[in-house]
N, C-alpha and C. Protein backbone atom coordinates (compact mmCIF):
# COMPACT_ATOMS: atom_id res chain seq x y z
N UNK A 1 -22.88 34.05 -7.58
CA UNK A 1 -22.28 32.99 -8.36
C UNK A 1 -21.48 32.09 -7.41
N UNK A 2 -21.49 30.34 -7.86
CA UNK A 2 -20.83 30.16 -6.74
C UNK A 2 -19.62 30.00 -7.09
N UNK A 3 -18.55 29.11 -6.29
CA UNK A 3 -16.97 29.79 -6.59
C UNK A 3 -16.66 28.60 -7.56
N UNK A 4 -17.53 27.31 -7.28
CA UNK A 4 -17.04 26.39 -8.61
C UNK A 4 -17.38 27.01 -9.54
N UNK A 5 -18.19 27.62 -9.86
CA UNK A 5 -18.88 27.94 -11.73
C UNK A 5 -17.84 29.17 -11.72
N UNK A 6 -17.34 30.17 -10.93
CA UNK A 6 -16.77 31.47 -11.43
C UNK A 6 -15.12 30.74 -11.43
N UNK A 7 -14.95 29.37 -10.99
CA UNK A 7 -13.82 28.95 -11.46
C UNK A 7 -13.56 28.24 -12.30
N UNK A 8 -14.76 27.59 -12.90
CA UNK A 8 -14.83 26.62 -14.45
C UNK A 8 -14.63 27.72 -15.18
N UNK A 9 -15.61 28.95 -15.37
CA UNK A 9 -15.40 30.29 -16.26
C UNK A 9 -14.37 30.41 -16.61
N UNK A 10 -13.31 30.62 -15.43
CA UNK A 10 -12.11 31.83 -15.33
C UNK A 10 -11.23 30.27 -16.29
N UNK A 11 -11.15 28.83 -16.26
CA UNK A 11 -10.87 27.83 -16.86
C UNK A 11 -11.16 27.71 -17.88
N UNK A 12 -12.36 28.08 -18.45
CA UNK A 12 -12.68 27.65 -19.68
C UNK A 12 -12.73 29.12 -20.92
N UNK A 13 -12.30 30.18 -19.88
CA UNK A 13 -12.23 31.15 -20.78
C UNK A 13 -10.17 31.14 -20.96
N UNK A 14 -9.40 30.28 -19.82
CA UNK A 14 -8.22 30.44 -20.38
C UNK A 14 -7.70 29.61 -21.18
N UNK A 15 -8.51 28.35 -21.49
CA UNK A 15 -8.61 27.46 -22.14
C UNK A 15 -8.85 28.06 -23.70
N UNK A 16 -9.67 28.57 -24.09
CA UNK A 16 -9.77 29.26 -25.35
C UNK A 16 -9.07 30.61 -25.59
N UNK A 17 -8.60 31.31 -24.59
CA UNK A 17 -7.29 32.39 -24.89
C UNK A 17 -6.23 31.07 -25.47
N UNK A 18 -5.93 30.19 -24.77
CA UNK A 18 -5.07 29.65 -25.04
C UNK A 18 -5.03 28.64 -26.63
N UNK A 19 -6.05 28.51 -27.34
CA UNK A 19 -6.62 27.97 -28.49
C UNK A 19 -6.25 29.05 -29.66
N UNK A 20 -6.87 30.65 -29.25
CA UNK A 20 -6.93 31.58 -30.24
C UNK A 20 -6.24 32.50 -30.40
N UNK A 21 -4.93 32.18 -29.54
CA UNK A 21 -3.79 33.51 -29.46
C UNK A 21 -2.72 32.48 -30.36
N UNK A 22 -2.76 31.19 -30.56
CA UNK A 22 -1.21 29.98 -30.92
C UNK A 22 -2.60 29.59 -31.98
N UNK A 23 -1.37 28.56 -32.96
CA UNK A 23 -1.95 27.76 -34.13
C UNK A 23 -2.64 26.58 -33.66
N UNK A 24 -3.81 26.13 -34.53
CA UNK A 24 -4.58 26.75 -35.37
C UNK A 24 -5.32 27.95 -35.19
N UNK A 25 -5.57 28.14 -33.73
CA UNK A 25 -6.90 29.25 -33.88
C UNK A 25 -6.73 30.78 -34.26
N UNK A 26 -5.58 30.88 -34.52
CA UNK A 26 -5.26 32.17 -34.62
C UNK A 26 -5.54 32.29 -36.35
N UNK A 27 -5.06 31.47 -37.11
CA UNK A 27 -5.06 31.38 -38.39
C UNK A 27 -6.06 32.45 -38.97
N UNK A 28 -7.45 32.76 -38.52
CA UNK A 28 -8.65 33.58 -39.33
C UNK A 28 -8.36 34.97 -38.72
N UNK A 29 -7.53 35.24 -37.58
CA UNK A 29 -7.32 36.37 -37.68
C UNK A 29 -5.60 36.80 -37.77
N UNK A 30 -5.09 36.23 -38.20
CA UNK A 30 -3.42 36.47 -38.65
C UNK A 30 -3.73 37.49 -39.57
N UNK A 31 -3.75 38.68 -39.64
CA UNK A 31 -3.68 39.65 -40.89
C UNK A 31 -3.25 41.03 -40.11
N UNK A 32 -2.65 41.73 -40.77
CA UNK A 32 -2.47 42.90 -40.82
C UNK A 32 -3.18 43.84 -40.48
N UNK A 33 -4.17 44.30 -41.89
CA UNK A 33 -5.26 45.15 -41.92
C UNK A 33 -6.33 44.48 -41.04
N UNK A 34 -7.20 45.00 -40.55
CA UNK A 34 -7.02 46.56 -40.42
C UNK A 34 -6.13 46.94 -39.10
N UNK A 35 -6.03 47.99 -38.90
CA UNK A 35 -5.37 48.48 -37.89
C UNK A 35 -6.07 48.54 -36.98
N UNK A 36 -5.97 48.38 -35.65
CA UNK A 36 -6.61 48.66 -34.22
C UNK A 36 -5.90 49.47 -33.26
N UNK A 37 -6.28 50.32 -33.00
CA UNK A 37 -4.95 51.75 -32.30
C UNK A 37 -4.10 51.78 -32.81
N UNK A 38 -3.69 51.33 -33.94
CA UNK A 38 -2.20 51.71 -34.52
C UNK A 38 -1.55 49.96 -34.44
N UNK A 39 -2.63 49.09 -34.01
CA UNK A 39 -1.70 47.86 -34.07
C UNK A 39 -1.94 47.07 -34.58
N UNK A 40 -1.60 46.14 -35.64
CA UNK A 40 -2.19 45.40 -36.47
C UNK A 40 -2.93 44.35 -36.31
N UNK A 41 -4.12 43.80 -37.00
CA UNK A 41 -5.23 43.13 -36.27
C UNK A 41 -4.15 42.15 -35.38
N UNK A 42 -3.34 41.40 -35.48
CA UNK A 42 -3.11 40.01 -34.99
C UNK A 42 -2.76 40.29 -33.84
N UNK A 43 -2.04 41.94 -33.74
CA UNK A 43 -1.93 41.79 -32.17
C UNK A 43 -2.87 42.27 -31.57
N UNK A 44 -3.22 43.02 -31.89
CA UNK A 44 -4.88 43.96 -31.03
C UNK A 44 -5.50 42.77 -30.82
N UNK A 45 -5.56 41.50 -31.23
CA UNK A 45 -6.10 40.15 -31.17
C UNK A 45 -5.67 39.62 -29.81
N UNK A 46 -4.46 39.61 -29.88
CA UNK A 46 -3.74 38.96 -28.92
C UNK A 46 -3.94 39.75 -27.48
N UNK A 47 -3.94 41.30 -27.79
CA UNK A 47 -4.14 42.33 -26.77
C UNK A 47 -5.28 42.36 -26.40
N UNK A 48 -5.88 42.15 -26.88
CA UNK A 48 -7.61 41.71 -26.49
C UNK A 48 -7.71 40.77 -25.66
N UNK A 49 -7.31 39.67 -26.07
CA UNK A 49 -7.57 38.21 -25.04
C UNK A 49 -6.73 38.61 -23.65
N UNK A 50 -5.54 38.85 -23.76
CA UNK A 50 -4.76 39.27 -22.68
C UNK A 50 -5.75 40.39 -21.74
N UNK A 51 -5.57 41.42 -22.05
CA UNK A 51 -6.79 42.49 -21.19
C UNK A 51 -8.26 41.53 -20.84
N UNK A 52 -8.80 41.30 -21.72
CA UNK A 52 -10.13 40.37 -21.36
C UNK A 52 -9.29 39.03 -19.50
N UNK A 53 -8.41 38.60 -20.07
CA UNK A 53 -8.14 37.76 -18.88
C UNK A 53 -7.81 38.29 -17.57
N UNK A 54 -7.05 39.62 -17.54
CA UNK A 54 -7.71 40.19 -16.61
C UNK A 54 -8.43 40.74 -16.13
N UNK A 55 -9.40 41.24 -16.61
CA UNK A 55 -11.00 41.41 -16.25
C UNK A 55 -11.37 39.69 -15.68
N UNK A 56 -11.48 38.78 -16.43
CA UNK A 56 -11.46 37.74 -15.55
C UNK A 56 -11.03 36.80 -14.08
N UNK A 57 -9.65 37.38 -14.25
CA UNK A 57 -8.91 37.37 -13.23
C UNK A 57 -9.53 38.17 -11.88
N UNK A 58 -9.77 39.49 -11.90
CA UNK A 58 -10.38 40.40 -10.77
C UNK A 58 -11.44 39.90 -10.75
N UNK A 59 -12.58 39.57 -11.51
CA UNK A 59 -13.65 39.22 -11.33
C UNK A 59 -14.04 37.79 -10.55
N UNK A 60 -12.98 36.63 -10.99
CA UNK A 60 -12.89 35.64 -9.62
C UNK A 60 -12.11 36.04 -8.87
N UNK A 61 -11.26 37.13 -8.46
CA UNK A 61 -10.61 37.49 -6.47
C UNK A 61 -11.57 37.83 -6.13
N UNK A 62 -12.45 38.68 -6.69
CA UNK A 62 -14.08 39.57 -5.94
C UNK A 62 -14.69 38.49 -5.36
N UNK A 63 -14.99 36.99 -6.01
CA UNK A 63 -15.66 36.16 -5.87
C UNK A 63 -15.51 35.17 -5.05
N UNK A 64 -14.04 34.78 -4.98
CA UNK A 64 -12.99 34.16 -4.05
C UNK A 64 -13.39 34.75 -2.97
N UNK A 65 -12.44 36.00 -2.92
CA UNK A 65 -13.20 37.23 -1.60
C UNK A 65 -14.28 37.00 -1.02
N UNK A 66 -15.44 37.52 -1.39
CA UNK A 66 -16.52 37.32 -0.86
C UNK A 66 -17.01 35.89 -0.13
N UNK A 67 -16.41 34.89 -0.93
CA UNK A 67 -16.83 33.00 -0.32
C UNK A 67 -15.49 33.38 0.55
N UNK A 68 -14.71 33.99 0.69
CA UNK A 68 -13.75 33.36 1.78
C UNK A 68 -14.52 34.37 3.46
N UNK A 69 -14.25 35.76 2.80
CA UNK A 69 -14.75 36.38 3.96
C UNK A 69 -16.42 36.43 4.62
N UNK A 70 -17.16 35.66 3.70
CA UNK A 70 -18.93 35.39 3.78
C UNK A 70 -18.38 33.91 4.83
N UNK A 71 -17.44 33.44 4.61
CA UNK A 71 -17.52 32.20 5.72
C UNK A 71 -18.11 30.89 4.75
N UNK A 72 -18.39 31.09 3.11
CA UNK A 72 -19.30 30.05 2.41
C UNK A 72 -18.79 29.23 1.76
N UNK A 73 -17.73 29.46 2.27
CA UNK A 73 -16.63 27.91 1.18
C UNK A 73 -15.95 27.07 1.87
């Protein structure tokens, strides 16, 4: 992958954390029920996007990494 597209990604996926964790986008999942480990949907929501961004995060240093130490950027 090259390092522009794994950096539009890592952009356009914080771009929509940032849409669906604050109002409006949160609105369809603001509820309570059901429970997710013991935590109610809205945050297991929120805990979701958060964990997901770092999986994103490591996944462009790997990528960074590699174009810096490959010599390709």
């Amino acid at each position: 992958m090259s390092l522009r597209t794994a950096r539009t990604l890592a952009i356009a996926y914080h771009l929509a954390m940032a849409f669906f964790v604050t109002w409006p986008g949160m609105i369809p999942f603001a509820r309570i029920r059901p429970l997710v480990l013991g935590l109610p949907f809205s945050m297991a929501w929120i805990a979701g996007w958060i964990v997901g961004s770092v999986v994103v995060l490591v996944l462009l240093d790997r990528v960074e990494r590699a174009h810096r130490d490959g010599g390709d950027g």
